[in-house]
N, C-alpha and C. Protein backbone atom coordinates (compact mmCIF):
# COMPACT_ATOMS: atom_id res chain seq x y z
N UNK A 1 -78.24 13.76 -93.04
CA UNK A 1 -79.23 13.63 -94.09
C UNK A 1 -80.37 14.64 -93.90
N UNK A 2 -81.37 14.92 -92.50
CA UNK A 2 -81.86 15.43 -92.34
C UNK A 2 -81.31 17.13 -92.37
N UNK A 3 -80.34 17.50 -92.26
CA UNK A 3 -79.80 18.63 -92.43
C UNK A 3 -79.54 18.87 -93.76
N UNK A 4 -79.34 18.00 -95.02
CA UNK A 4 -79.16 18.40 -96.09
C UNK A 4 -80.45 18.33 -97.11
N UNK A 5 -81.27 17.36 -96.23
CA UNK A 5 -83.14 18.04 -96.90
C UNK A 5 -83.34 19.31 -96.68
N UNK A 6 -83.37 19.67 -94.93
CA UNK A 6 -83.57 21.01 -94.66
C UNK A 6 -82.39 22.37 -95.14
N UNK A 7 -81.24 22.24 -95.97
CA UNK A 7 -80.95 22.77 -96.87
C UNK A 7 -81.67 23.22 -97.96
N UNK A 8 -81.81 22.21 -98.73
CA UNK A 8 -82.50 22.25 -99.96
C UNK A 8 -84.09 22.58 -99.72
N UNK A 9 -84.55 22.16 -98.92
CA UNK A 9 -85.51 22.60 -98.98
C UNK A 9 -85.65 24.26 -98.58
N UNK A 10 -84.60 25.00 -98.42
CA UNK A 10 -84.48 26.44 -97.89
C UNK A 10 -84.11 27.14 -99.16
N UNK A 11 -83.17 26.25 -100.12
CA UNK A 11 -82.96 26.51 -101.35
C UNK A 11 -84.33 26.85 -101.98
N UNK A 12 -84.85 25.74 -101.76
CA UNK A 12 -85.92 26.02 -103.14
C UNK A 12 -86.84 26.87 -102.77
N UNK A 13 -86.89 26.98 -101.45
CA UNK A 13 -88.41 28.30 -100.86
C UNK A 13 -87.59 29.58 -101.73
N UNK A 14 -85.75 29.83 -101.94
CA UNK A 14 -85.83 31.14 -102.10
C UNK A 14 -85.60 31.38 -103.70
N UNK A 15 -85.99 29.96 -104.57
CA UNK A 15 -86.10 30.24 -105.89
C UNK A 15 -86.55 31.41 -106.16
N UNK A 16 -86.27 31.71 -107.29
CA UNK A 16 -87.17 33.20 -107.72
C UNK A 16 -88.31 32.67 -108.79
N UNK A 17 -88.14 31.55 -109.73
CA UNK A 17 -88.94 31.03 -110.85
C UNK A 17 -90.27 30.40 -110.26
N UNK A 18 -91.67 30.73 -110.33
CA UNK A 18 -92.68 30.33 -109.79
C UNK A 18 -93.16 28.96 -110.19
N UNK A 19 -93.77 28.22 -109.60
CA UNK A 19 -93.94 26.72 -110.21
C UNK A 19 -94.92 26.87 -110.79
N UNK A 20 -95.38 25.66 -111.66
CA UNK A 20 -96.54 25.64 -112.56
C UNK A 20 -98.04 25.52 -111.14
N UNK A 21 -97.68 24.90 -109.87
CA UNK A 21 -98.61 25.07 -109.01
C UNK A 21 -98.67 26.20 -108.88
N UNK A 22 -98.43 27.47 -108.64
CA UNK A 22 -98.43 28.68 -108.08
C UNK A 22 -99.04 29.48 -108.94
N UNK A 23 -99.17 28.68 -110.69
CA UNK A 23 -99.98 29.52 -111.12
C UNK A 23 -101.78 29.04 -111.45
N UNK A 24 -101.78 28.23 -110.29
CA UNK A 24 -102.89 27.48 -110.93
C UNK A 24 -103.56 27.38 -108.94
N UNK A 25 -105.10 27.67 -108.57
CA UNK A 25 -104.97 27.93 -107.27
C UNK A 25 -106.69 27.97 -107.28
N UNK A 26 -107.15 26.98 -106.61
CA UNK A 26 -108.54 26.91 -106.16
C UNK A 26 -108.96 28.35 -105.53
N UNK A 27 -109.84 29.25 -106.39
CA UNK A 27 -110.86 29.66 -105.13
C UNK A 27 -111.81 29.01 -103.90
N UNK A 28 -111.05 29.24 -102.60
CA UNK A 28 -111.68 28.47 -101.65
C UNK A 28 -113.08 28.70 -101.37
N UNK A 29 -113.44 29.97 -101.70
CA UNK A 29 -114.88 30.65 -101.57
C UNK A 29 -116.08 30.36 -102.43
N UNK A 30 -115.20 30.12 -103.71
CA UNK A 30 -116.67 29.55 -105.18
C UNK A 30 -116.25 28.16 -105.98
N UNK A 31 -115.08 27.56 -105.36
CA UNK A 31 -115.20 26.46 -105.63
C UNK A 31 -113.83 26.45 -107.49
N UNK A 32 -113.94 27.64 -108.10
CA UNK A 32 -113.52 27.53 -109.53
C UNK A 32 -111.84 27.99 -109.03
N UNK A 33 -111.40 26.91 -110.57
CA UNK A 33 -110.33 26.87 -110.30
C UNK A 33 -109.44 28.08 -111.58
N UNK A 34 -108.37 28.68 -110.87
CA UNK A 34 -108.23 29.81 -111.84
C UNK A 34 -106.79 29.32 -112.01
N UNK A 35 -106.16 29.49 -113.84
CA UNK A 35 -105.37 29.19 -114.60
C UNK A 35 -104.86 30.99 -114.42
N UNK A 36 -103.28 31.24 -114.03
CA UNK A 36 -102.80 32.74 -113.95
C UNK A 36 -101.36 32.72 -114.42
N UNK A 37 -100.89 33.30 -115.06
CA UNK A 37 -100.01 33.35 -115.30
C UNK A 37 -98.94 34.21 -114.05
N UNK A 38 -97.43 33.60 -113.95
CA UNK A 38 -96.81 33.81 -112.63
C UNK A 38 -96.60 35.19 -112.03
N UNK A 39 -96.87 35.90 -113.07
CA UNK A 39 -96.89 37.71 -113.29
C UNK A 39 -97.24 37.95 -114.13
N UNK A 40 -97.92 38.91 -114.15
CA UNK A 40 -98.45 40.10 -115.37
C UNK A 40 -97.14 40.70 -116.64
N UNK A 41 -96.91 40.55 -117.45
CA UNK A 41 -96.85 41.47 -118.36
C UNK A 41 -96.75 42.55 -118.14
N UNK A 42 -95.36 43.38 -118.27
CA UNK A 42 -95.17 44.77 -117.28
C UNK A 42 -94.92 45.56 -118.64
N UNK A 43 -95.50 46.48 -119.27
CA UNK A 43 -95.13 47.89 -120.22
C UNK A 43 -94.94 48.81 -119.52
N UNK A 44 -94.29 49.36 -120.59
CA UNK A 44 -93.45 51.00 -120.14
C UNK A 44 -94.08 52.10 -121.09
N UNK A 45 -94.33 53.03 -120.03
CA UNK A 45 -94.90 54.10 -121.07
C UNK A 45 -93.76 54.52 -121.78
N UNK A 46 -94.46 55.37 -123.37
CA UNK A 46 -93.65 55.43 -124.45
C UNK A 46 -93.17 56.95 -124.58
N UNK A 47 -94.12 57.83 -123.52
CA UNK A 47 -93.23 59.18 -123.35
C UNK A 47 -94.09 59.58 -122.31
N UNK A 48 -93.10 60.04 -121.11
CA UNK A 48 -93.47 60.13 -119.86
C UNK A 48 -94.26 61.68 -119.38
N UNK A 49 -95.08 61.78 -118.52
CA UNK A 49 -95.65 62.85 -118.57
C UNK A 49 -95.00 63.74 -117.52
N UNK A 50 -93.81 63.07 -116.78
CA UNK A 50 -93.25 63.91 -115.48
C UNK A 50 -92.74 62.75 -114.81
N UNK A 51 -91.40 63.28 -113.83
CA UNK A 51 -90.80 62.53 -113.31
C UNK A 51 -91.43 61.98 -111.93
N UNK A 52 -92.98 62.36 -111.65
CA UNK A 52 -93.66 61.65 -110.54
C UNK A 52 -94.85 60.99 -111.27
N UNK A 53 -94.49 60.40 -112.53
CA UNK A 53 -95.63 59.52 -113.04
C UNK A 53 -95.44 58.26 -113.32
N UNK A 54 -96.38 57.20 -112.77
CA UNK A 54 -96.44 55.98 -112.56
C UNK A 54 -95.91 55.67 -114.10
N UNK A 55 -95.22 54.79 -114.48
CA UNK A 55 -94.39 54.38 -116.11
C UNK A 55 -95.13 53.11 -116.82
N UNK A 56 -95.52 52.02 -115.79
CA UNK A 56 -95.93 51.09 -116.07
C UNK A 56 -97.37 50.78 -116.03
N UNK A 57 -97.66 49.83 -116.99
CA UNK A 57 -99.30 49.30 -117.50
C UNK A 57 -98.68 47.77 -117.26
N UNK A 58 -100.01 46.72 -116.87
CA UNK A 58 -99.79 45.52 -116.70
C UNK A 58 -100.91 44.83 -117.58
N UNK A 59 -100.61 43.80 -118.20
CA UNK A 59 -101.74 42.99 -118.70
C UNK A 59 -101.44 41.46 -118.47
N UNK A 60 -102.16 40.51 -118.12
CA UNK A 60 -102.26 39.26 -117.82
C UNK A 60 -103.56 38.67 -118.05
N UNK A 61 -103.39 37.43 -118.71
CA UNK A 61 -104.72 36.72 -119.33
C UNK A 61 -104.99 35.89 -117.84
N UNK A 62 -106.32 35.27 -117.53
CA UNK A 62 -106.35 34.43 -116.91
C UNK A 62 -107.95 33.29 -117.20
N UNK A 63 -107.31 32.11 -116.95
CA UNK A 63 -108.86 31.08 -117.13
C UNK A 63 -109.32 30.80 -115.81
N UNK A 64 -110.64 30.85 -115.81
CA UNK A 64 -111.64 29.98 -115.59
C UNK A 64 -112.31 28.76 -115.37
N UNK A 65 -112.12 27.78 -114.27
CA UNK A 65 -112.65 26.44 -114.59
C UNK A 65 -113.92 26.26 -113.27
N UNK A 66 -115.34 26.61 -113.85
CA UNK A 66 -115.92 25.94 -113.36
C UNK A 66 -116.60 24.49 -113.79
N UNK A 67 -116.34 23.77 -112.82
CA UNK A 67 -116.86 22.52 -113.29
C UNK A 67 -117.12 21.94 -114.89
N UNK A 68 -115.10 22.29 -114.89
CA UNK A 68 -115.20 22.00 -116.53
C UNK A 68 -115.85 22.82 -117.45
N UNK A 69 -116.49 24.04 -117.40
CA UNK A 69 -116.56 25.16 -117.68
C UNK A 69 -115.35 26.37 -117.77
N UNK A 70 -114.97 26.61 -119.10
CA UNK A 70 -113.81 27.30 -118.95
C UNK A 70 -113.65 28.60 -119.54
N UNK A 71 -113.03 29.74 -119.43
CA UNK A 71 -113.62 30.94 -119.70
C UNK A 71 -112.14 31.51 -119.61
N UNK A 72 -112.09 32.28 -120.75
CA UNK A 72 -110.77 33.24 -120.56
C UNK A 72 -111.36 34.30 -119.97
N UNK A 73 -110.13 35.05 -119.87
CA UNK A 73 -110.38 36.80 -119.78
C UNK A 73 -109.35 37.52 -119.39
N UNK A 74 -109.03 39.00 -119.59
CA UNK A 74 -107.78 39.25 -120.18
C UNK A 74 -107.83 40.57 -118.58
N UNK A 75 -107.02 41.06 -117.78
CA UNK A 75 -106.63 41.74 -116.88
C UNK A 75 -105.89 43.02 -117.58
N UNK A 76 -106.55 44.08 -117.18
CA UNK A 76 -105.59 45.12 -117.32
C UNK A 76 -105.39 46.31 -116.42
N UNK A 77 -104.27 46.79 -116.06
CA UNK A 77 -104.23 47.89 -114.76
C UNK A 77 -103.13 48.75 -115.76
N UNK A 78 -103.64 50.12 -115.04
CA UNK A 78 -102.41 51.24 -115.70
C UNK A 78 -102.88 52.32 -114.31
N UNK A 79 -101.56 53.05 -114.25
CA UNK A 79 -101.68 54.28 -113.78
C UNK A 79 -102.97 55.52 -113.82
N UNK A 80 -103.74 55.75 -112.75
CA UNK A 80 -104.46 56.64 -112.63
C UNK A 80 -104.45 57.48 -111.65
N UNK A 81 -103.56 58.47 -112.11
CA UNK A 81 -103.26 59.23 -110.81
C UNK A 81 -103.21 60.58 -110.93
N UNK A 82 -104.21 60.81 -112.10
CA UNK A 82 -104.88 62.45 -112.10
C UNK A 82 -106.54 62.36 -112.87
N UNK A 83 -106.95 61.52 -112.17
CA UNK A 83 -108.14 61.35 -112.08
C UNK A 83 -108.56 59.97 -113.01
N UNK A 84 -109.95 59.69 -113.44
CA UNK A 84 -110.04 58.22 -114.32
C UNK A 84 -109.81 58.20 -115.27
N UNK A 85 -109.19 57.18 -116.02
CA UNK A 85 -109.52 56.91 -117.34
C UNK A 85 -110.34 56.32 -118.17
N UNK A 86 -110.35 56.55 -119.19
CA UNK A 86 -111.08 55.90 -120.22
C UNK A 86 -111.01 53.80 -120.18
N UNK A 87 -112.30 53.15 -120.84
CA UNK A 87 -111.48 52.26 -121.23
C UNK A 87 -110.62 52.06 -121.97
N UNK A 88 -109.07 51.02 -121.89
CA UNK A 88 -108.36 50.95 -122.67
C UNK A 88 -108.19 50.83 -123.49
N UNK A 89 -107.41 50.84 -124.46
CA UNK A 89 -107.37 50.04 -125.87
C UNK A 89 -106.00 49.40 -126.41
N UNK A 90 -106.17 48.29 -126.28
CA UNK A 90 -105.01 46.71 -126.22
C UNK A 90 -104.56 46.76 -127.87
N UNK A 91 -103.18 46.73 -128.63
CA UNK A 91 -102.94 46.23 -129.53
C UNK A 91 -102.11 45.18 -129.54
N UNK A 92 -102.22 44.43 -130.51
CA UNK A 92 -101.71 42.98 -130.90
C UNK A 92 -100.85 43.51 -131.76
N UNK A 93 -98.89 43.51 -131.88
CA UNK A 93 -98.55 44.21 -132.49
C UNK A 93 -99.36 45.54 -132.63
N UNK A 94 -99.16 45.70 -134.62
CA UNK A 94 -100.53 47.27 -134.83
C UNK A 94 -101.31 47.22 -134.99
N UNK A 95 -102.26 46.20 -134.61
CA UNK A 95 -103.71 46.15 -135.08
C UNK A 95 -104.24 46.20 -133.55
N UNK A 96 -105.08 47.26 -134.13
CA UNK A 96 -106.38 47.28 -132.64
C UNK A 96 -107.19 46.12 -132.45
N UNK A 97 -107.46 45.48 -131.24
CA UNK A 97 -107.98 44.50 -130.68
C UNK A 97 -109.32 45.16 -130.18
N UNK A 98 -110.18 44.26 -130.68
CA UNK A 98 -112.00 44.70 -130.18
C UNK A 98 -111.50 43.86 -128.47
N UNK A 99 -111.90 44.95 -127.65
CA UNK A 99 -111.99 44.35 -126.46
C UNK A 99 -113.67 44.19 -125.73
N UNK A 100 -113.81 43.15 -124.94
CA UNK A 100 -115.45 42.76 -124.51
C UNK A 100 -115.22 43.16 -123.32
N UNK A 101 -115.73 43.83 -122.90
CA UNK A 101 -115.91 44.64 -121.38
C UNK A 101 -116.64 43.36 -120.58
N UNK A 102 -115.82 43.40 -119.27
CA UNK A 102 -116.70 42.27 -118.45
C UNK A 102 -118.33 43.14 -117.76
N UNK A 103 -118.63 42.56 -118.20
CA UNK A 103 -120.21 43.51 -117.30
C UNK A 103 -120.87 42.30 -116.42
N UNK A 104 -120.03 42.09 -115.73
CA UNK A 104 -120.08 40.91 -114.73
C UNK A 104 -119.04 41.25 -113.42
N UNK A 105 -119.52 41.14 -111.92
CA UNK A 105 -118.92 40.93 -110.72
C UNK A 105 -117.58 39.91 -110.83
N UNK A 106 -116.62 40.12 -110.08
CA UNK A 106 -115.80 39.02 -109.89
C UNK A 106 -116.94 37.83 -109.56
N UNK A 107 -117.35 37.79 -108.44
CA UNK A 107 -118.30 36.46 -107.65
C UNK A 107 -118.93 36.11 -109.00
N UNK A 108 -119.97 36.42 -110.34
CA UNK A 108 -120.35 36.21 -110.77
C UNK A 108 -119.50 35.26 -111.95
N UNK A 109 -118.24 35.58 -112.34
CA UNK A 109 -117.53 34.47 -112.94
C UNK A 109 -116.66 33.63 -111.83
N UNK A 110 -117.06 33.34 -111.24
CA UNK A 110 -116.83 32.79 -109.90
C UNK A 110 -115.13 32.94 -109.32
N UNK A 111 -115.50 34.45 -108.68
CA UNK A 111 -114.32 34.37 -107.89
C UNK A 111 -114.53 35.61 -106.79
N UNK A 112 -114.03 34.96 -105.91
CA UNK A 112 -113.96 35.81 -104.48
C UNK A 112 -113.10 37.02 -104.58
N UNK A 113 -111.90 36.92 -105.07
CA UNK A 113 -110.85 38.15 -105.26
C UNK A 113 -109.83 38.16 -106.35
N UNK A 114 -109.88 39.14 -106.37
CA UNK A 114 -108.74 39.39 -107.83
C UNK A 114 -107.96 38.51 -108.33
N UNK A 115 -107.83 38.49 -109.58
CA UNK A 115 -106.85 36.99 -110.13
C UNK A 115 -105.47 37.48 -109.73
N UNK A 116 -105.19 39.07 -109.97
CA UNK A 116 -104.33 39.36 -109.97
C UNK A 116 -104.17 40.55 -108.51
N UNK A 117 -102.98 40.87 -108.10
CA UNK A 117 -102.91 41.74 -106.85
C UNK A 117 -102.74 43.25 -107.86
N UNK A 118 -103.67 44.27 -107.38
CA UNK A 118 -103.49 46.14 -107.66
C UNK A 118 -101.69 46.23 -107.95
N UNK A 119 -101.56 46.87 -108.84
CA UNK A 119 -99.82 47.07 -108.81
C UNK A 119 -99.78 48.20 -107.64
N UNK A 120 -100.24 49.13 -107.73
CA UNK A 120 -100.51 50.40 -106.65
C UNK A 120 -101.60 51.08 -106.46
N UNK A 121 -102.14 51.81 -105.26
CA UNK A 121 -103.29 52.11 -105.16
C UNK A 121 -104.02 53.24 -105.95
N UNK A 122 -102.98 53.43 -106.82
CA UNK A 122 -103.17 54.79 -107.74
C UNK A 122 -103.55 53.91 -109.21
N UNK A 123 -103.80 52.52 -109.23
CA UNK A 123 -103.97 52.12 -110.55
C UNK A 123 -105.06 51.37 -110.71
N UNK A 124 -105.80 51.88 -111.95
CA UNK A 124 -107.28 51.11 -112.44
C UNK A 124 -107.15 49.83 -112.56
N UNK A 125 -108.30 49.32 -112.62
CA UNK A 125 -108.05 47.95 -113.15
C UNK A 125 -109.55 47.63 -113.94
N UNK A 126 -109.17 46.86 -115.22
CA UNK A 126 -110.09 46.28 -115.79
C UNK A 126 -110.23 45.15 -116.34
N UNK A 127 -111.47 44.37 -116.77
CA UNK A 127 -111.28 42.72 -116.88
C UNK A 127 -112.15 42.68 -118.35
N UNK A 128 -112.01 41.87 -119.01
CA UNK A 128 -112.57 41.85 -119.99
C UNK A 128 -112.44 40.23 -120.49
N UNK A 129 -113.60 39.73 -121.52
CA UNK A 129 -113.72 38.27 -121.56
C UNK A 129 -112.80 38.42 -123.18
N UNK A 130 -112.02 37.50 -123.10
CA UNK A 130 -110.68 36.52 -124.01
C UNK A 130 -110.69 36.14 -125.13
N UNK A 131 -111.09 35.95 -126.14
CA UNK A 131 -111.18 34.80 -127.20
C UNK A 131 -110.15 34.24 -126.89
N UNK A 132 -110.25 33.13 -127.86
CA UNK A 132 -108.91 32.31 -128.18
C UNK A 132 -107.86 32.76 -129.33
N UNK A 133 -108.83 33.29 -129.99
CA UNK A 133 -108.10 33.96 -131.55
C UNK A 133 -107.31 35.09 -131.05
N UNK A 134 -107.72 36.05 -129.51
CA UNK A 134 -107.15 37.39 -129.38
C UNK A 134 -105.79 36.91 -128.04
N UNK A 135 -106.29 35.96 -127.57
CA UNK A 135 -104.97 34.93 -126.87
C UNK A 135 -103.83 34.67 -127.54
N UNK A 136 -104.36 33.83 -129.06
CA UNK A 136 -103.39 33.56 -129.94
C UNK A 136 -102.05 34.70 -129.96
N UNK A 137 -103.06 35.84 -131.19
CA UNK A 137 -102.39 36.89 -130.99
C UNK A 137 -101.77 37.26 -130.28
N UNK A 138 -102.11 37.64 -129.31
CA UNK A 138 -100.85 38.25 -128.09
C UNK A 138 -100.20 37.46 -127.90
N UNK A 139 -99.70 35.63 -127.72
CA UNK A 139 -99.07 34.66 -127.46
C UNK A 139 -98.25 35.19 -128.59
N UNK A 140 -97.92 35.74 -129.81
CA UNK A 140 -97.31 35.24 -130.90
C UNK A 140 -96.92 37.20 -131.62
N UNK A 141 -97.60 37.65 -130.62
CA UNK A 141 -97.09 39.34 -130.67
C UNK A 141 -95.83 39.88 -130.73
N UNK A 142 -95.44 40.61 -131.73
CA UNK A 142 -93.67 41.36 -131.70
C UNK A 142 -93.45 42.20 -130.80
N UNK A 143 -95.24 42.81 -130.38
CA UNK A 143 -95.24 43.78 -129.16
C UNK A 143 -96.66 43.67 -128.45
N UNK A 144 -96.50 44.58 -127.64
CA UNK A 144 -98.20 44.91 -127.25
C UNK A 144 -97.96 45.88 -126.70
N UNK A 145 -99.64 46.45 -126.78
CA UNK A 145 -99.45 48.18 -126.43
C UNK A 145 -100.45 48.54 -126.31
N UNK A 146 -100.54 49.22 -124.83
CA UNK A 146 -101.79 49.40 -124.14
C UNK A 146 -101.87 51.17 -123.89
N UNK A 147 -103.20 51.65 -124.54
CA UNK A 147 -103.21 53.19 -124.66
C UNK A 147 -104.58 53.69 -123.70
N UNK A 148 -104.14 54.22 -122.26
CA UNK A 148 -105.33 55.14 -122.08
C UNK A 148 -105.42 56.26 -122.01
N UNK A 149 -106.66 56.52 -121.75
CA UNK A 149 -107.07 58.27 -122.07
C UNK A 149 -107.36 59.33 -120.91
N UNK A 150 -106.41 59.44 -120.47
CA UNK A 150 -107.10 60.66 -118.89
C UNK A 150 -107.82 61.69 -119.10
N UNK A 151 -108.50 61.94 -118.25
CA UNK A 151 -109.80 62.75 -118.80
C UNK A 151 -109.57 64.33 -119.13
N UNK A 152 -108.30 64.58 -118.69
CA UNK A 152 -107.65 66.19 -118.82
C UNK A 152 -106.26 66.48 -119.15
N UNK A 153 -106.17 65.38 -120.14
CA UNK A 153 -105.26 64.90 -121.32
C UNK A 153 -105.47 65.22 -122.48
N UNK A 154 -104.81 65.69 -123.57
CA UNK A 154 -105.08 66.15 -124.87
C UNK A 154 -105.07 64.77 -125.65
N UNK A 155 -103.71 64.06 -125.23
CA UNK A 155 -103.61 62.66 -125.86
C UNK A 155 -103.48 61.47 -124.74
N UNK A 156 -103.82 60.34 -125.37
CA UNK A 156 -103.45 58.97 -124.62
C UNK A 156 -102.21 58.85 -124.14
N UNK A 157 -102.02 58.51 -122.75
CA UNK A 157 -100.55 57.39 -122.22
C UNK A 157 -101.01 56.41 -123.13
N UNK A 158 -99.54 55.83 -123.59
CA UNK A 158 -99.39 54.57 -124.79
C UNK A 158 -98.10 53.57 -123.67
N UNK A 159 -98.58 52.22 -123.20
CA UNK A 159 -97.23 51.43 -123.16
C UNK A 159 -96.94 50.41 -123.90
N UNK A 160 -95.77 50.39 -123.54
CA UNK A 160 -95.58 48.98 -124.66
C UNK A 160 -94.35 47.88 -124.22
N UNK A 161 -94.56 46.84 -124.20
CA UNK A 161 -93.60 45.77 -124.38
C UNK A 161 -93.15 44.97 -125.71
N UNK A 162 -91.87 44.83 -125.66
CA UNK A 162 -91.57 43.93 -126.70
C UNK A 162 -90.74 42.60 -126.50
N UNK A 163 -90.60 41.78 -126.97
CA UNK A 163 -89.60 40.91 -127.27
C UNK A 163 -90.03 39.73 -126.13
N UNK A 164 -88.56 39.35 -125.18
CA UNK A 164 -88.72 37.99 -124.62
C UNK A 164 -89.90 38.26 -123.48
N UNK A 165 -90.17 39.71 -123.32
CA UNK A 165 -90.91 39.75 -121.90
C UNK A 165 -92.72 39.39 -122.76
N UNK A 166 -93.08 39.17 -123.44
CA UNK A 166 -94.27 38.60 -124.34
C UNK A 166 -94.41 37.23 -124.25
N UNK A 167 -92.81 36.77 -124.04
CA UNK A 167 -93.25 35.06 -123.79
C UNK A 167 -93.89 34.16 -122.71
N UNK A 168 -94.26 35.09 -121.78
CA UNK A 168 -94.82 34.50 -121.13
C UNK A 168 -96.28 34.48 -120.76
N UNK A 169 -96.83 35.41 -122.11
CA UNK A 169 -98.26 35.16 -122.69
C UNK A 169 -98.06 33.67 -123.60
N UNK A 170 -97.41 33.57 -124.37
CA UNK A 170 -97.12 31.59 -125.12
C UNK A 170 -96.88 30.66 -124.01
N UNK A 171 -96.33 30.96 -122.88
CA UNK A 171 -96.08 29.74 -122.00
C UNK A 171 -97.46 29.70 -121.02
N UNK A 172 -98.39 31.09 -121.32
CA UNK A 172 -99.79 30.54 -120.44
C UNK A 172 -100.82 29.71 -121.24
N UNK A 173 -100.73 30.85 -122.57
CA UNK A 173 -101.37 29.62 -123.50
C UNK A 173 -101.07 28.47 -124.09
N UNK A 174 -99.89 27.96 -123.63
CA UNK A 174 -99.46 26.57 -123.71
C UNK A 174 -100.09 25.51 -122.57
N UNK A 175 -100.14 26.24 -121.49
CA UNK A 175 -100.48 25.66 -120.18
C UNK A 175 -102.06 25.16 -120.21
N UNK A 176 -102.94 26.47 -120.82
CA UNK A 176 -104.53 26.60 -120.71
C UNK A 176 -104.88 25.45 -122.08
N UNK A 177 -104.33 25.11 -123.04
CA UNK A 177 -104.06 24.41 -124.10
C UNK A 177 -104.16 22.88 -124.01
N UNK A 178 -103.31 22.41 -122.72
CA UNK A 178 -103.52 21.57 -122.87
C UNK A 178 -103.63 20.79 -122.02
């Protein structure tokens, strides 16, 4: 008996599907509890600039709970690896999304460290505060598509995702929902 717990229990450490605990995880440092979805949202750039250029942009929403105080805000990282970019600019499907720049510290919306881990050390990252209406949207998006601007670039890197890999912006805002 005890050998066929410690089976299963070896089973399930090497699941690959993350539990609904794993996306949900006290900051031990400020006390707030952060709502994350199990991974980011991975796009592909839409025409590559060279075969040693980073391909992928990530976006992931995440909440906020202090003391029943709750706060979206939306994560974004892309490739910067010929100097900075611009801020981004997020579409919902084709419509441009007004994005709110966080002009706030992590510690200040109470958190000790990143909601999310750097994809690589060559990539920006930026945070910006959520609506619910611009949540919606992306929950219910045919695509999304994230465009930045390098500073000695004529035009924007554009990425984009489509289809089932979007659903798991609806299964966070199902989670934060309710």
């Amino acid at each position: 008996m005890a050998v066929g717990i410690a089976f299963l229990s070896l089973l399930t450490g090497c699941a690959t599907e993350p539990t609904e605990a794993e996306s949900e995880r006290l900051d031990p440092s400020t006390g707030t509890t952060l709502t994350l979805m199990p991974k980011p949202v991975e796009l592909v750039v839409e025409k590559a600039r060279g075969p040693k250029s980073d391909p992928f942009a990530y976006v992931a929403p995440f909440e906020t709970n202090r003391m029943g105080s709750h706060e979206l805000f939306l994560w974004v990282s892309a490739p910067q690896a010929a100097g900075p970019l611009s801020v981004p600019q997020l579409y919902c499907g084709n419509d441009l999304v007004p994005l709110d720049p966080l002009n706030a510290s992590l510690r200040e919306i109470g958190l000790s460290t990143a909601p999310y881990k750097v994809p690589a050390p060559w990539s920006a990252q930026w945070y910006f505060r959520l609506s619910g209406e611009v949540l919606d949207c992306l929950a219910r998006a045919p695509r999304i598509r994230v465009t930045t601007q390098p500073a000695d670039a004529t035009e924007p890197d554009s990425y984009i995702v489509e289809g089932q890999a979007i659903s798991a912006v609806n299964a966070f805002l199902t989670r934060v929902r309710t």
